[in-house]
Protein backbone atom coordinates (compact mmCIF):
# COMPACT_ATOMS: atom_id res chain seq x y z
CA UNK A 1 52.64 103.86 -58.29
CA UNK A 2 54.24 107.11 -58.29
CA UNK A 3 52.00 110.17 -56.50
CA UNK A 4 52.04 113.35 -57.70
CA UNK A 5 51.46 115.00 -54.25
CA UNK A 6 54.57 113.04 -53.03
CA UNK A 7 57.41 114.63 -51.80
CA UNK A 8 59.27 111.63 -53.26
CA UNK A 9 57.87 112.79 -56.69
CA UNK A 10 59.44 116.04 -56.67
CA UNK A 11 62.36 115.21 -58.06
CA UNK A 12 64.89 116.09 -55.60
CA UNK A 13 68.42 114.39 -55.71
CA UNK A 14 67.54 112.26 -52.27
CA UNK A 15 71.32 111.98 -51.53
CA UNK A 16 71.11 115.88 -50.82
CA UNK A 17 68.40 115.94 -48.54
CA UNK A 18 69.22 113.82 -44.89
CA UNK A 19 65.57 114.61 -44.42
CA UNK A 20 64.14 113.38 -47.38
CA UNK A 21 64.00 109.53 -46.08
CA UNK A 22 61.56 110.43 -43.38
CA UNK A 23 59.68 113.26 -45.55
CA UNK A 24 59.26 110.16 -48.37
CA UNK A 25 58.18 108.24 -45.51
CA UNK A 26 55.53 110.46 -44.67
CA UNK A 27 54.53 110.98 -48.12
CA UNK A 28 54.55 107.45 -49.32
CA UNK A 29 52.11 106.63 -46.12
CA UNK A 30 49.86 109.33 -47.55
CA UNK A 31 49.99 107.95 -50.84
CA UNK A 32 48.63 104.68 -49.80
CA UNK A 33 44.99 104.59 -50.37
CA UNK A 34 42.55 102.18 -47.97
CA UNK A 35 40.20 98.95 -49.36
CA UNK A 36 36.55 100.26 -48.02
CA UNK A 37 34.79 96.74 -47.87
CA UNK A 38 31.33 96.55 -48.23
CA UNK A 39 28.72 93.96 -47.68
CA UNK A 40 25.09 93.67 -47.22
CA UNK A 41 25.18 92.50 -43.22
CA UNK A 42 26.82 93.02 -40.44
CA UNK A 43 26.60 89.34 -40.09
CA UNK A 44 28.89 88.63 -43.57
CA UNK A 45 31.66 91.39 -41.96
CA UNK A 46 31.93 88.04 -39.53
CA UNK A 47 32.56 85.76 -42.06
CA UNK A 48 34.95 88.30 -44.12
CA UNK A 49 37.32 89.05 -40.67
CA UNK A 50 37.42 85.08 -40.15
CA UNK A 51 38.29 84.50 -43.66
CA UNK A 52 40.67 87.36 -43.23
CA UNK A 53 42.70 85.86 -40.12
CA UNK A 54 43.20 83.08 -42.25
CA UNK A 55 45.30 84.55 -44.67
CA UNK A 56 48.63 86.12 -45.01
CA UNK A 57 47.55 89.22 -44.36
CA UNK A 58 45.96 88.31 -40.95
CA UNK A 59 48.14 91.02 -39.77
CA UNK A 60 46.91 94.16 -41.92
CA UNK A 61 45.78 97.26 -39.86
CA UNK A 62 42.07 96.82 -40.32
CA UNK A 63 38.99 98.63 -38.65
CA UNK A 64 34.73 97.49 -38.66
CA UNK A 65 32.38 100.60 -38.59
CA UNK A 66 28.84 99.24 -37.42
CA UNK A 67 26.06 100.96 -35.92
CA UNK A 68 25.78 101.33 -32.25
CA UNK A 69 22.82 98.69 -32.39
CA UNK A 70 26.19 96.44 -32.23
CA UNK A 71 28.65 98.20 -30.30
CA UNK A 72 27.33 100.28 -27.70
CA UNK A 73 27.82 99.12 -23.96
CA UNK A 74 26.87 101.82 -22.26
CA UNK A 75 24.23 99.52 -19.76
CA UNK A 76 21.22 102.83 -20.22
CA UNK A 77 21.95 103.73 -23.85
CA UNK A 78 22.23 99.76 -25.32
CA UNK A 79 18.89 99.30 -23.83
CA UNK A 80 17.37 102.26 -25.49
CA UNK A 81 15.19 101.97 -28.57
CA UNK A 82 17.20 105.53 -29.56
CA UNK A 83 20.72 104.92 -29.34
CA UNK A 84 21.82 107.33 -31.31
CA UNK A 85 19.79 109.97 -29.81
CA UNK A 86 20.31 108.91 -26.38
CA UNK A 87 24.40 108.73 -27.28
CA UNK A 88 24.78 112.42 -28.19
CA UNK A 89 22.59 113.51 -25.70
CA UNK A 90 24.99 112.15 -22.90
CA UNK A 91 27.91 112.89 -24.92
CA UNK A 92 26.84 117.05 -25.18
CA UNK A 93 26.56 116.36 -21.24
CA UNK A 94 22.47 117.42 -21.65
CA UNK A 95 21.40 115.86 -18.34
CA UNK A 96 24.51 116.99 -16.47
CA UNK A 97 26.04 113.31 -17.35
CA UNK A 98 28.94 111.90 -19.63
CA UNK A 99 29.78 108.80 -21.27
CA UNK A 100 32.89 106.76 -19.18
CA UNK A 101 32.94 104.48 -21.76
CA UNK A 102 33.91 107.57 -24.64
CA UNK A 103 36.15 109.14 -22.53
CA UNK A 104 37.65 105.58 -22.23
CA UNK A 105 38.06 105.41 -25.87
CA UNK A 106 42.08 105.38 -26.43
CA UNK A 107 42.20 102.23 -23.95
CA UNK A 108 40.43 100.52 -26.17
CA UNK A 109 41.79 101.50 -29.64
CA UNK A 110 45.29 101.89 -28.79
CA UNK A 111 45.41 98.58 -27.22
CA UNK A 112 47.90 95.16 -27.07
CA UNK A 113 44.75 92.86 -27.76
CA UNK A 114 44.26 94.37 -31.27
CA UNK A 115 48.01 94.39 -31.71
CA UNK A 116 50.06 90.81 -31.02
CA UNK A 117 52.70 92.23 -30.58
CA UNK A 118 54.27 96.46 -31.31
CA UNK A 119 53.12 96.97 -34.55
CA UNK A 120 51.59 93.59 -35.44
CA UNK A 121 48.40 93.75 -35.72
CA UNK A 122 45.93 90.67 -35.63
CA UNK A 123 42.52 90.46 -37.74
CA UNK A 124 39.39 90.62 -35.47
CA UNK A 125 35.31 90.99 -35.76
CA UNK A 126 32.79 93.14 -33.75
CA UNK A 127 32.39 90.26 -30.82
CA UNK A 128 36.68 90.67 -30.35
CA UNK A 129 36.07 94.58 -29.98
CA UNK A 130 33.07 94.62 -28.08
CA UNK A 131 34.12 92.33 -25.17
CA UNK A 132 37.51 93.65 -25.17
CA UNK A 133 35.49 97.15 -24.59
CA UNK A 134 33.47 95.72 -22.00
CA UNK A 135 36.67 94.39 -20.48
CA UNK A 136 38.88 97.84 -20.44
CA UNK A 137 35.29 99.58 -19.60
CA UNK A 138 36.21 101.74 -23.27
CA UNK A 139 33.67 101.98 -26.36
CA UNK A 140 33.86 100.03 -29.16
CA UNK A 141 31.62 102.82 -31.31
CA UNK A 142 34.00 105.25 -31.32
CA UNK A 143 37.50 102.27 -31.07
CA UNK A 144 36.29 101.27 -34.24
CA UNK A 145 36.02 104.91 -36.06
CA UNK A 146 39.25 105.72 -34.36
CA UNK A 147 41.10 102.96 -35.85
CA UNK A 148 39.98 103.88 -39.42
CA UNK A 149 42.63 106.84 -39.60
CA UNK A 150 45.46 103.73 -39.49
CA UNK A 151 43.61 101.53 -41.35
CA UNK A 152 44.34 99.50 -44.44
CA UNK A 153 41.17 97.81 -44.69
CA UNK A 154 37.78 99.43 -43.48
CA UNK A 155 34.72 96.92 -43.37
CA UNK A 156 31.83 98.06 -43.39
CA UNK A 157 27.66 97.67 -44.74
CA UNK A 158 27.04 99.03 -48.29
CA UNK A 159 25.12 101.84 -46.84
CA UNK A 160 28.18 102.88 -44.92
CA UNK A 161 29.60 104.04 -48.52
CA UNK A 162 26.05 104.51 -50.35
CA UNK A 163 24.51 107.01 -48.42
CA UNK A 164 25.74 110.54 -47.53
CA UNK A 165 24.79 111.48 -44.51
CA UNK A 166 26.07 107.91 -43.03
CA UNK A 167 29.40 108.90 -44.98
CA UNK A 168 29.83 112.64 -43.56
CA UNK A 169 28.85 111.30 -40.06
CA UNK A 170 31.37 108.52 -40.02
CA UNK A 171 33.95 110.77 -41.81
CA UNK A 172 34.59 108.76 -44.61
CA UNK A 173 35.85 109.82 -47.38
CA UNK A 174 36.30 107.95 -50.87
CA UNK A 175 38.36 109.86 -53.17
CA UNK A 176 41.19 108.05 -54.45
CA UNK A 177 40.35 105.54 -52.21
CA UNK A 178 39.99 101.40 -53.42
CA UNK A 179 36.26 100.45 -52.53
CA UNK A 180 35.34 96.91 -52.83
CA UNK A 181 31.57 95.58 -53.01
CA UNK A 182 30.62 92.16 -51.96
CA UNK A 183 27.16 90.95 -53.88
CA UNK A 184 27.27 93.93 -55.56
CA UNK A 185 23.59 92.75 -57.14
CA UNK A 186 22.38 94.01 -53.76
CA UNK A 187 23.07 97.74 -54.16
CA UNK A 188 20.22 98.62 -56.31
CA UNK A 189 17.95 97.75 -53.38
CA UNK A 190 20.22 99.27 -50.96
CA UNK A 191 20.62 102.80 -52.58
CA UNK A 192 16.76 102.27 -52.76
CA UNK A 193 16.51 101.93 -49.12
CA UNK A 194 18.47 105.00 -48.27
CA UNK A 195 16.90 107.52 -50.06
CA UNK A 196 13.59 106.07 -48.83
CA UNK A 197 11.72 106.70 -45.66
CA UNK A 198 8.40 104.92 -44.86
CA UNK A 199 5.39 106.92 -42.78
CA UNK A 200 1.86 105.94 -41.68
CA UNK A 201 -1.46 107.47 -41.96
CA UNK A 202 -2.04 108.02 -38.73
CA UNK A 203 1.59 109.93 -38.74
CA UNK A 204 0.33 111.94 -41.57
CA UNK A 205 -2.83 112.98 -39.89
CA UNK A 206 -0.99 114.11 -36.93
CA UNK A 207 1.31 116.38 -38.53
CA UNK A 208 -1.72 118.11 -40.61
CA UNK A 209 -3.33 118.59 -37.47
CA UNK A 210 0.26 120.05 -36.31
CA UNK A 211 0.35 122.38 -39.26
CA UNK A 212 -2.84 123.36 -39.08
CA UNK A 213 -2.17 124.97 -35.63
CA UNK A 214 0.51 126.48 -36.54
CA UNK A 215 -1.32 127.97 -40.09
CA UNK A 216 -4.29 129.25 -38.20
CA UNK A 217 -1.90 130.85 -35.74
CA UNK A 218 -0.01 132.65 -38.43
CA UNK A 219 3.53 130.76 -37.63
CA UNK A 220 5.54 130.83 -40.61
CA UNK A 221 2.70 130.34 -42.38
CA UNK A 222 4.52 130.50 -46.08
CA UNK A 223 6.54 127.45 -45.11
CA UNK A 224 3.90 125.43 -43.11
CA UNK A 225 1.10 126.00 -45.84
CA UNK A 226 2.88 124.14 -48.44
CA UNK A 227 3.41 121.15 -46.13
CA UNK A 228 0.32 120.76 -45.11
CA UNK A 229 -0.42 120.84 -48.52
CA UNK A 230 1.37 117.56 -49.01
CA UNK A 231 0.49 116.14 -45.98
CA UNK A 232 -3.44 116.27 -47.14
CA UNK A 233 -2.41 114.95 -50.98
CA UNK A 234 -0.99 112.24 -49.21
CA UNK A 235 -3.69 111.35 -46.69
C-alpha cells in the first residue's frame, strides 16, 4: 500500500525527475515492513525453516536470532556456564584478548552458502549457520543479527519480541512491523516468565548479611536500608 513517508507518495510527476526511479526504489524498500516470527522453542524455528525451504518462497531473505547457548563457537566461551558474560568481556578486550570469530563476522553473513546464487537467497536453520561459521572460522551470534537489517522474515522465540531488554539488546524494533505468533496460547506463560526472576533463601541471607555491612558502615545507607528491609520480609 501506498506510504506516506515515501518519496513515491509525494506526488511528483516521475517523468520529471531521472532520479526519482532509484529514490522510489529506496523508498519503496523502506516501506516494506519485516514478518517477526515467533515460537515457543528454538527447536520449532527448525521445523518452521524446513517447512519454509519447501515453499515458494524458499528464497526470501530470512534471518534466526537465538541465544548464544546455540550459536557461539568460540571453543572457551561455548564451554562457559556465562556466555554472555564471558562474550562481552572478550569482546571490550578486558583480558587483553578479542574474539576472531566477531571480527570474522562479514565472512559469514555476507556469504555464497546463504545465497545460491547473487541475490538468491536459500532458506536455512541454526545447524546451516553454525557449521558454516565453524567452517569460515566467523560467528554465527552476531551473522544472524547482521542479517536481520536485509531481512524479510526474522525467526525468532516469543521472548525475543515479549521482553524489552531482549528487544533493545537485539535491536529490534516492532513498529509498523508484521509480527506473527505461533501457539500464541503460550504467551501468557511466557510474558510470565520474563518479568519473573526466581532466588533462594540461602541467596537472600547472603545479601542481608551484604547489606548489613554496608548499613553498619554507613555506605549509602538510605538506599541499602530499604533493601535490606526486603531482603528480611522475604527471609
Amino acid at each position: 500500500g501506498p506510504c506516506t513517508e515515501c518519496s513515491c507518495s509525494s506526488g511528483k510527476d516521475p517523468d520529471k525527475d531521472p532520479s526519482h526511479s532509484k529514490k522510489k526504489e529506496n523508498a519503496d524498500r523502506l516501506c516494506v515492513p519485516k514478518i517477526f516470527f515467533g515460537t515457543r522453542t528454538h527447536k520449532q524455528i527448525t521445523q518452521i525453516s524446513r517447512e519454509l525451504k519447501r515453499t515458494a518462497y524458499s528464497c526470501v531473505p530470512m534471518t534466526i536470532l537465538s541465544s548464544r547457548d546455540y550459536t557461539c563457537i568460540h571453543p572457551l566461551v561455548s564451554n562457559s556456564s556465562n556466555r554472555n558474560e564471558m562474550c562481552v568481556e572478550l569482546l571490550e578486550g578486558k583480558h587483553g584478548k578479542s574474539c576472531s570469530y566477531y571480527h570474522g563476522v562479514h565472512k559469514l553473513s555476507e556469504h555464497h552458502a546463504l545465497q545460491t546464487a547473487p541475490r538468491v537467497y536459500q532458506a536455512w536453520d541454526i545447524e546451516d549457520l553454525v557449521s558454516l561459521g565453524r567452517k569460515l572460522r566467523a560467528c554465527p551470534y552476531f551473522a544472524a543479527r547482521e542479517l536481520m537489517v536485509g531481512a524479510d522474515i526474522v525467526f525468532c522465540p516469543y521472548n525475543y519480541l515479549l521482553d524489552p531488554q531482549i528487544r533493545d539488546s537485539m535491536d529490534i524494533n516492532l513498529k509498523d512491523q508484521v509480527v506473527i505468533l505461533d501457539e500464541a496460547h503460550n504467551i501468557e506463560d511466557c510474558a510470565r516468565e520474563s518479568v519473573s526472576y526466581g532466588v533462594t533463601e540461602s541467596q537472600l541471607r547472603a545479601a542481608r548479611e551484604e547489606l548489613d555491612v554496608m548499613v553498619s558502615n554507613s555506605i549509602r545507607q538510605k538506599h541499602h536500608e530499604p533493601l535490606r528491609a526486603v531482603c528480611c520480609s522475604l527471609i
